[in-house]
Protein backbone atom coordinates (compact mmCIF):
# COMPACT_ATOMS: atom_id res chain seq x y z
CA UNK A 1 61.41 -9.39 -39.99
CA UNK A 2 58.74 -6.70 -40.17
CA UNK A 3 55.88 -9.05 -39.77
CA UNK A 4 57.62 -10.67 -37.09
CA UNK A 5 57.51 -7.46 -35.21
CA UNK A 6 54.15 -6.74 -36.28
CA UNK A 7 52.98 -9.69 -34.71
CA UNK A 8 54.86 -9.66 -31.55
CA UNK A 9 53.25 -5.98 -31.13
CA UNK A 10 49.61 -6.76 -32.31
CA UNK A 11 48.90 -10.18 -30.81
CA UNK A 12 48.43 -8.71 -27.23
CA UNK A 13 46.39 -5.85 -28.43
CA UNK A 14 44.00 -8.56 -30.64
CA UNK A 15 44.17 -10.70 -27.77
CA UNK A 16 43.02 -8.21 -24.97
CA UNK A 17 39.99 -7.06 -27.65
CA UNK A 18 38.55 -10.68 -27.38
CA UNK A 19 39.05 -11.22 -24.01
CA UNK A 20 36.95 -7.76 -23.52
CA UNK A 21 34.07 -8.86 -26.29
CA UNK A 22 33.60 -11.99 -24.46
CA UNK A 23 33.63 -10.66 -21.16
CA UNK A 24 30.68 -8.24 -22.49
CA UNK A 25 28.98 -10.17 -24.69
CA UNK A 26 29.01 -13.01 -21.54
CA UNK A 27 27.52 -10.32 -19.04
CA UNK A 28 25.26 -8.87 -21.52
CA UNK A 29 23.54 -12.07 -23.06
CA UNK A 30 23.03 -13.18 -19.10
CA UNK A 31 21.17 -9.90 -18.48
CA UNK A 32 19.05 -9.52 -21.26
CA UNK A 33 18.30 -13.37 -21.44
CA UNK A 34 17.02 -13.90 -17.64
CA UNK A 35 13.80 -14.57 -17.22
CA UNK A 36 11.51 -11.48 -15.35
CA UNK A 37 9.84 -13.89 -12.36
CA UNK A 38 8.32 -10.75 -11.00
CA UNK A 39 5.00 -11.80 -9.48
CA UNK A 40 1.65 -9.21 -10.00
CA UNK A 41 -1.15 -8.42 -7.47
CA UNK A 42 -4.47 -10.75 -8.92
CA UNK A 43 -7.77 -10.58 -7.32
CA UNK A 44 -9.68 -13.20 -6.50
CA UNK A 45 -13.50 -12.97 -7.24
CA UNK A 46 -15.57 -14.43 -4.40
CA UNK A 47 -19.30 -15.91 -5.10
CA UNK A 48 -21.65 -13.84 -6.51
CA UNK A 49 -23.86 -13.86 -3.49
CA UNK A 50 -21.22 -11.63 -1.91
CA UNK A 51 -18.05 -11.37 0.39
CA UNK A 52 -14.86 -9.83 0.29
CA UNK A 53 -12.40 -10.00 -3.02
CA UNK A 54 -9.16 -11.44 -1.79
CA UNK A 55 -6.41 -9.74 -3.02
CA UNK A 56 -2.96 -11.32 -2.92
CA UNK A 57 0.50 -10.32 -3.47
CA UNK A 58 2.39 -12.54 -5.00
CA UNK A 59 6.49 -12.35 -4.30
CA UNK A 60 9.17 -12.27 -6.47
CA UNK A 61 10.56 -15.76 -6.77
CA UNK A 62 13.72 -17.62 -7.80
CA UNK A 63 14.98 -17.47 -10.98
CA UNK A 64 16.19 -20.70 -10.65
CA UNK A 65 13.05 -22.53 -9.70
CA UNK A 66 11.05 -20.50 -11.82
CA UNK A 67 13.38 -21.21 -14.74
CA UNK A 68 12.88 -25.54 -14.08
CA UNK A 69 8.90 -24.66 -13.09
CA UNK A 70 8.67 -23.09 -16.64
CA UNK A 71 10.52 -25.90 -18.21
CA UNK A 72 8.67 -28.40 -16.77
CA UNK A 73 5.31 -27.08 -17.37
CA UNK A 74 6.35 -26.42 -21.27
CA UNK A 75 7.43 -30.25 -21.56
CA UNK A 76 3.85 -31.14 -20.50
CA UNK A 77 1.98 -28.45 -22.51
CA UNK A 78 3.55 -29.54 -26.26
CA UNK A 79 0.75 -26.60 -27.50
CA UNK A 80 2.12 -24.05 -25.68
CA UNK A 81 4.92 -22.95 -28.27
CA UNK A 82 6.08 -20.00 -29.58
CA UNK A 83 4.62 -19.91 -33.50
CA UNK A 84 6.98 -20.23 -36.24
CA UNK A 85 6.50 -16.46 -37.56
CA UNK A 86 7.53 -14.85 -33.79
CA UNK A 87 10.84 -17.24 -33.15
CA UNK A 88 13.03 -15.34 -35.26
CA UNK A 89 13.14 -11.92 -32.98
CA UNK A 90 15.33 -9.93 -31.30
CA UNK A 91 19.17 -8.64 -31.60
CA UNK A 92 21.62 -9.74 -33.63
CA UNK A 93 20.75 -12.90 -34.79
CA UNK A 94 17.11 -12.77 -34.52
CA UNK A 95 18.18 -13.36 -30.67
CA UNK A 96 20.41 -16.63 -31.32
CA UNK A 97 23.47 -15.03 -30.78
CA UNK A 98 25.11 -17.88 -28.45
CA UNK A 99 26.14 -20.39 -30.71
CA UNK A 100 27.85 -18.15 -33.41
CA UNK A 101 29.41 -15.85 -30.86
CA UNK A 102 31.29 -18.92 -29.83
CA UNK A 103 32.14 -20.91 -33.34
CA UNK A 104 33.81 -17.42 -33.94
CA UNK A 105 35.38 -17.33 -30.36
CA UNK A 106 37.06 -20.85 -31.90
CA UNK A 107 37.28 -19.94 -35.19
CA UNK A 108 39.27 -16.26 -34.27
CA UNK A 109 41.72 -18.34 -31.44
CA UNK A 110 42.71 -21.01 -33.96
CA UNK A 111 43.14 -18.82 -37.03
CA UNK A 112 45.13 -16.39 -34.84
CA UNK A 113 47.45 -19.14 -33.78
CA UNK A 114 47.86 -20.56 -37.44
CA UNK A 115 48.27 -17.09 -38.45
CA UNK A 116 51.46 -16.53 -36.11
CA UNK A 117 52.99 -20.53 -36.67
CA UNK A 118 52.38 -20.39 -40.56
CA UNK A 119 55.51 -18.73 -42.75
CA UNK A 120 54.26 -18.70 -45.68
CA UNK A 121 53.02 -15.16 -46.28
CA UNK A 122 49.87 -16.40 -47.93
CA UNK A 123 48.62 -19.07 -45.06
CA UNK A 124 49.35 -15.89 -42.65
CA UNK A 125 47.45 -13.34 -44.69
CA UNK A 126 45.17 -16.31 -45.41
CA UNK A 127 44.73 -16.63 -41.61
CA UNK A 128 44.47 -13.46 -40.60
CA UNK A 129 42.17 -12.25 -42.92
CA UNK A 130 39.73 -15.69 -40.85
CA UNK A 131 40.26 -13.87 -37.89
CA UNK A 132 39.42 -10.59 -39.05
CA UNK A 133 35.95 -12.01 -40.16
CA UNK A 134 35.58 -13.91 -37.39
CA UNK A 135 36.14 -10.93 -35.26
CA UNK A 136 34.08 -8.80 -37.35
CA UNK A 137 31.12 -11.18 -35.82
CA UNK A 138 32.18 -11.18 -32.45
CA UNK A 139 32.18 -7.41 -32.33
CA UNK A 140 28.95 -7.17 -34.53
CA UNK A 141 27.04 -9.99 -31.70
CA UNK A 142 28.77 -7.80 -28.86
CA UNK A 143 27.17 -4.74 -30.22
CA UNK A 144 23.36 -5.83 -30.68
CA UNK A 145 23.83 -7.29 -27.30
CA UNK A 146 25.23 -4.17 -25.72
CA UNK A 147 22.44 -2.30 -27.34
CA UNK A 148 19.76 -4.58 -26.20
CA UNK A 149 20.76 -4.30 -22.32
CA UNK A 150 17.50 -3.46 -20.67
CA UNK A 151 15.57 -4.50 -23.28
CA UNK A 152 13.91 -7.71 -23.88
CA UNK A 153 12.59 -7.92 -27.31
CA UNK A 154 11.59 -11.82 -28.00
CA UNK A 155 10.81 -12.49 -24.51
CA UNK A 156 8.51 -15.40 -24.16
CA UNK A 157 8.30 -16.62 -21.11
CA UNK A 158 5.77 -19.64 -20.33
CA UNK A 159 2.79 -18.84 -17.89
CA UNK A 160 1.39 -20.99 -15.20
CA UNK A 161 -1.96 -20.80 -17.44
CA UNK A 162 -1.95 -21.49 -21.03
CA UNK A 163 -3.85 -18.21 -22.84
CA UNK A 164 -3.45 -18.15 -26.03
CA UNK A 165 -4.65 -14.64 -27.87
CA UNK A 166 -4.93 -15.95 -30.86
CA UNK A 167 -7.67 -18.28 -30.07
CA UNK A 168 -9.68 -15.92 -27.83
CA UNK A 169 -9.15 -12.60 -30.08
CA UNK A 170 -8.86 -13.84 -33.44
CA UNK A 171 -11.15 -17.37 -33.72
CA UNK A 172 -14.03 -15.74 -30.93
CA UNK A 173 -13.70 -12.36 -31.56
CA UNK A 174 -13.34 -10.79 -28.03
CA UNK A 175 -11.88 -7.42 -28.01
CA UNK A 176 -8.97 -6.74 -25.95
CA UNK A 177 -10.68 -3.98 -23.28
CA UNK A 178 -13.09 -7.15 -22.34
CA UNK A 179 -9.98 -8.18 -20.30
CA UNK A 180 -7.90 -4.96 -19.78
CA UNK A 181 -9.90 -2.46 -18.88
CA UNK A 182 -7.82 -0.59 -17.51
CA UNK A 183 -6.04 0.45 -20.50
CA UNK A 184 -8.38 4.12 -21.32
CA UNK A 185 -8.25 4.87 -17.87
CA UNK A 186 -5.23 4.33 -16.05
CA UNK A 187 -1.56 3.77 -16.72
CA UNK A 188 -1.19 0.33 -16.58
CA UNK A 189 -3.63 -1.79 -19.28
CA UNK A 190 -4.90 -4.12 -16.31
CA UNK A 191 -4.97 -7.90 -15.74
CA UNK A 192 -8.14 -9.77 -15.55
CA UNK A 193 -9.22 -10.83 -12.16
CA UNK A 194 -10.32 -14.56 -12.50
CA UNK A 195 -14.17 -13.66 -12.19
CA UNK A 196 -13.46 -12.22 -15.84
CA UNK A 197 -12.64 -15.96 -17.14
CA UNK A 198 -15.33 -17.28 -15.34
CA UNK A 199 -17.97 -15.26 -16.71
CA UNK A 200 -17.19 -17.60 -20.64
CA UNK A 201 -15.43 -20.30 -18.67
CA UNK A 202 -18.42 -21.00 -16.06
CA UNK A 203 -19.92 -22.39 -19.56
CA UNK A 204 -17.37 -23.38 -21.91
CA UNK A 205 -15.09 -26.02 -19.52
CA UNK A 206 -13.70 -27.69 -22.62
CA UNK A 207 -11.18 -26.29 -25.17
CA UNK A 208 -10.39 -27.59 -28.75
CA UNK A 209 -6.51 -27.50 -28.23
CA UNK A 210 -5.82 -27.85 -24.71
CA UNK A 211 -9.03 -29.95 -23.49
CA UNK A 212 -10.10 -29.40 -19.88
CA UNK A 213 -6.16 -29.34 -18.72
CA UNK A 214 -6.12 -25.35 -18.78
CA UNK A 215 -9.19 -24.37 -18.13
CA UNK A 216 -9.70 -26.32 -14.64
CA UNK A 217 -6.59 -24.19 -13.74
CA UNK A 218 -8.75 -21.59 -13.84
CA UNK A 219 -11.17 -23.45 -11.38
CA UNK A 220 -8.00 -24.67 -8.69
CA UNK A 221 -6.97 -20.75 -8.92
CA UNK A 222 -10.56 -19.85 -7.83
CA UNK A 223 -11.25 -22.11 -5.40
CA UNK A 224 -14.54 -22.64 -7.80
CA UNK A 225 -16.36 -26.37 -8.31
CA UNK A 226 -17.56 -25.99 -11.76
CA UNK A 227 -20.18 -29.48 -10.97
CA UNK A 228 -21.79 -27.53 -7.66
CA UNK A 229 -20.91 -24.22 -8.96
CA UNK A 230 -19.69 -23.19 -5.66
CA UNK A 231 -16.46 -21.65 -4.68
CA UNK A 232 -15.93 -23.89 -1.95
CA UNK A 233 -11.78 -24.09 -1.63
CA UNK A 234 -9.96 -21.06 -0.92
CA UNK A 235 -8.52 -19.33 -3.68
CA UNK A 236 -4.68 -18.42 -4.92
CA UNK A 237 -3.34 -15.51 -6.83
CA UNK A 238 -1.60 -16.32 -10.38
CA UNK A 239 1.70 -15.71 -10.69
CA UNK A 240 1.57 -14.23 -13.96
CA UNK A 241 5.54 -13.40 -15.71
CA UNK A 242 5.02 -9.82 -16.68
CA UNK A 243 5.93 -9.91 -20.51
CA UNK A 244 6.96 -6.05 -21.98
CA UNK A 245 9.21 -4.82 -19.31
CA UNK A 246 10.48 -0.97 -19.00
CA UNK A 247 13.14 0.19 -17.06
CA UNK A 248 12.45 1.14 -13.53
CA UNK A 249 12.86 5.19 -14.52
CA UNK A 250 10.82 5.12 -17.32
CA UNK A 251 7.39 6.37 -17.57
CA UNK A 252 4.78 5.19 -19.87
CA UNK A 253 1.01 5.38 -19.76
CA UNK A 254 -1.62 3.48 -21.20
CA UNK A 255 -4.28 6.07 -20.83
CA UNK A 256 -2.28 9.03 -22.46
CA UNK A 257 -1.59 6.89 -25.40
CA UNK A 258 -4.77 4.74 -26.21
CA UNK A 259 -7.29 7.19 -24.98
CA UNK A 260 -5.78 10.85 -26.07
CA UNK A 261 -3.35 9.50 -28.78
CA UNK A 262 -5.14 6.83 -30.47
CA UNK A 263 -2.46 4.82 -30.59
CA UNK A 264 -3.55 1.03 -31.29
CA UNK A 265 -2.46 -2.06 -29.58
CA UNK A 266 -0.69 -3.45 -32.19
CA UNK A 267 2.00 -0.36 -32.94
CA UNK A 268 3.71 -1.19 -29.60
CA UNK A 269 3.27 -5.04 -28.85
CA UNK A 270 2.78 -6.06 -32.30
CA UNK A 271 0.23 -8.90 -33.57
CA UNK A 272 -0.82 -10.42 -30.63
CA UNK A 273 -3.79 -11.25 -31.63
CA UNK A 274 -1.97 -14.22 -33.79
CA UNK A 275 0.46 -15.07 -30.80
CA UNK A 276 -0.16 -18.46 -29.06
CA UNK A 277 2.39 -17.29 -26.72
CA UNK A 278 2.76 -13.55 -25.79
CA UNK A 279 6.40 -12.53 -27.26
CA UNK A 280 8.07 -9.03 -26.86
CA UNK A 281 7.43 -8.17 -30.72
CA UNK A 282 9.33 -4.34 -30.66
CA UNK A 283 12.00 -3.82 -29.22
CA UNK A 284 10.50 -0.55 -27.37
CA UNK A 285 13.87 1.50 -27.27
CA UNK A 286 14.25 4.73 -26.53
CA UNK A 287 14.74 5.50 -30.57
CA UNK A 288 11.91 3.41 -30.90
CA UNK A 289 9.41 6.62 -28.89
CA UNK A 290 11.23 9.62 -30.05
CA UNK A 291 10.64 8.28 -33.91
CA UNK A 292 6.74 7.69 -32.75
CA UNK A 293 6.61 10.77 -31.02
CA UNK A 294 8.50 12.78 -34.36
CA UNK A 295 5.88 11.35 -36.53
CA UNK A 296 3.10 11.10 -34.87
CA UNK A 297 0.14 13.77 -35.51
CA UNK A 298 -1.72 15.55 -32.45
CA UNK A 299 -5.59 15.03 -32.48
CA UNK A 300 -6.41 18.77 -31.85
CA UNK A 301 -10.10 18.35 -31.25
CA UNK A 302 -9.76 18.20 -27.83
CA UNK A 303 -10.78 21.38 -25.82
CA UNK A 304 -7.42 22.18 -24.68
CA UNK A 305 -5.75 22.45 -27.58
CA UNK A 306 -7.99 25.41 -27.97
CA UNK A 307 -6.10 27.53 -26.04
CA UNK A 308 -2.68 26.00 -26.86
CA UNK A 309 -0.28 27.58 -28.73
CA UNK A 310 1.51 26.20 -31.46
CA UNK A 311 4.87 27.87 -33.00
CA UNK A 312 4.78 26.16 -36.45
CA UNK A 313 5.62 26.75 -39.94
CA UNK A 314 2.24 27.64 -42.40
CA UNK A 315 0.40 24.82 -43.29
CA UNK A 316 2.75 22.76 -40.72
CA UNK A 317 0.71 20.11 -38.78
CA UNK A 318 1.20 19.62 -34.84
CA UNK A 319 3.15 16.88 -33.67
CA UNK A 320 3.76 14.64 -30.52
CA UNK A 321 7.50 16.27 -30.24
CA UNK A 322 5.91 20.30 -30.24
CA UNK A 323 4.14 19.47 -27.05
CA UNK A 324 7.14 17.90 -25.13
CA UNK A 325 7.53 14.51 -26.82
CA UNK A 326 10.85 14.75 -26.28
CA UNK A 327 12.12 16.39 -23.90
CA UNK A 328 13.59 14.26 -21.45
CA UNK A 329 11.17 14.67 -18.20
CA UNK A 330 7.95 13.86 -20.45
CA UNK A 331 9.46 10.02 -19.66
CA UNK A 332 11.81 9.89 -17.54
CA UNK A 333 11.62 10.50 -13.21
C-alpha cells in the first residue's frame, strides 16, 4: 500500500523532471550545435602594376543553405576530414551527446512504466533503480550541455577552401604571423588577403593531397589566370566560417596577449599546427581565463611596470589577476 502511494505521488514529479531535461537538453544541443555562417570582410589584391584593393563584405547567410553547401562540398573533398586525434572533443560525451541522451530518454520511459506495472518488489526496485541510472545520464548530458551554451568547443566547420595547417605549418615550415599579421598589433589575429597565397601559390599550382582542385580556388577567388599571369576576371571575397567564436560582450585581444603577455598560439587554440581541419580545441570559458590569468606571471621588464605598484607578499611574484585580471570590466563591455 505504501509503495502504491509512493508511486502515485512520485511519478508526476519524475515525469515533469524529464519532460524539463529534454526540453533543455533539445534547446541547448540546437544552440551550441548550429553552425556560425557569419561571413568576414577579405580583400582582394589587384595586379601588381597597381589599382585599387577591392574590399568586399560578405553577408551573413542561411544556415540552411550553408549547412547543404558545407555538406556538399565535404562529400566531394574526401581529404578534408577532421583527424582522428581532434573528433573526440567537446561536452559531455566528447560532443556526441545525441544518441545516448535519447537511448536513456527510452530506456528511463520504459523502465518507469515496468517499474509501476511490475508487483514483485524486486522487478520494481529492479526497475527503478534502470531509471535512476538512466536518469542519472540524462541529467549528467543536460548539464555539459547547459554549461557549454555559448560555447563551441569541437566546432569544425568545412570552408569553401581546403587549408590545411598541418601541411603548410608543420611539413613547410611557415610560421603563423606570415598569414596573420595582425596578431602583435591589433586585436583581431588577421586573415590573409588572397595576394598572401599568391605570393607561394603563383609558383606551386599543384598540391600532393588535394591536386590542383584547391588551389585554382584560389585563382577563381582572384580573378587571377595563373597561364597569362594576369588578373583578368573580377574578383570575389571568401566567405570564410569564423572558427573560435566569443560572445558578443566579451573582449579579447590578440595584441595584449601575444605581444605583452607572451602567450603562444597553442595555449588557447590548441595544436593547430597538426589540424587538417581547424577545430575549437579549448573550450575558452570564462573559468578557462580567470585560471590563465591566476597563474599566469607578469613580464615586468616593460617600462611601465617601473612605476607600478605592486601590494604583494615578500618574495611573492606578480600575476595577471594583481593588475585587474579579474575584475569583471578588464573583459567584459
Amino acid at each position: 500500500m505504501k509503495d502504491a502511494l509512493f508511486l502515485r505521488s512520485s511519478w508526476r514529479k519524475w515525469v515533469l523532471l524529464l519532460v524539463v531535461s529534454m526540453l533543455f537538453h533539445v534547446s541547448s544541443y540546437a544552440y551550441t550545435s548550429a553552425p556560425d555562417v557569419t561571413g568576414t570582410t577579405v580583400t582582394v589584391a589587384p595586379p601588381a602594376e597597381g589599382g585599387k584593393a577591392v574590399t568586399k563584405k560578405v553577408k551573413k547567410a542561411k544556415h540552411n543553405k550553408a549547412q547543404s553547401k558545407a555538406s556538399e562540398t565535404a562529400e566531394s573533398r574526401p581529404y578534408d576530414k577532421i583527424d582522428p586525434e581532434f573528433r573526440g572533443i567537446g561536452p559531455g560525451f566528447g560532443g556526441m551527446n545525441k544518441v545516448p541522451f535519447w537511448i536513456s530518454v527510452i530506456v528511463f520511459l520504459v523502465s518507469f512504466v515496468l517499474m509501476i506495472k511490475f508487483k514483485k518488489k524486486t522487478l520494481k526496485w529492479a526497475m527503478a533503480l534502470v531509471s535512476l541510472i538512466a536518469f542519472g545520464v540524462i541529467s549528467y548530458i543536460t548539464y555539459w550541455e547547459a554549461r557549454a551554451l555559448g560555447r563551441q568547443q569541437g566546432y569544425a566547420p568545412v570552408q569553401p577552401i581546403w587549408f590545411s595547417h598541418k601541411v603548410h605549418v608543420t611539413q613547410n615550415k611557415i610560421d603563423c604571423e606570415y598569414c596573420h599579421v595582425d596578431v602583435r598589433e591589433s586585436r583581431h589575429a588577421g586573415i590573409p588577403s588572397l595576394n598572401v597565397c599568391l605570393n607561394c601559390h603563383n609558383t606551386v599550382k599543384k598540391g600532393k593531397i588535394s591536386g590542383t582542385k584547391e588551389i585554382s580556388k584560389i585563382y577563381d577567388y582572384l580573378g587571377y589566370n595563373p597561364n597569362t599571369q594576369k588578373f583578368d576576371k573580377p574578383g570575389k571575397p571568401i566567405q570564410w566560417i569564423k572558427v573560435h567564436n566569443l560572445p558578443d560582450h566579451v573582449y579579447f585581444n590578440h595584441a595584449q596577449h601575444v605581444q605583452v603577455g607572451k602567450v603562444d598560439c597553442e595555449e588557447c587554440h590548441g595544436p593547430v599546427e597538426k589540424m587538417n581541419r581547424v577545430v575549437e580545441y579549448k573550450e575558452l570559458s570564462m573559468k578557462f581565463c580567470l585560471d590563465c590569468h591566476r597563474e599566469r606571471n607578469i613580464i615586468t621588464d616593460n617600462q611601465y611596470y617601473a612605476l607600478y605598484k605592486f601590494h604583494l607578499n615578500p618574495g611573492e611574484k606578480p600575476k595577471v589577476k594583481d593588475i585587474g585580471g579579474q575584475d569583471c570590466s578588464s573583459c567584459h563591455y
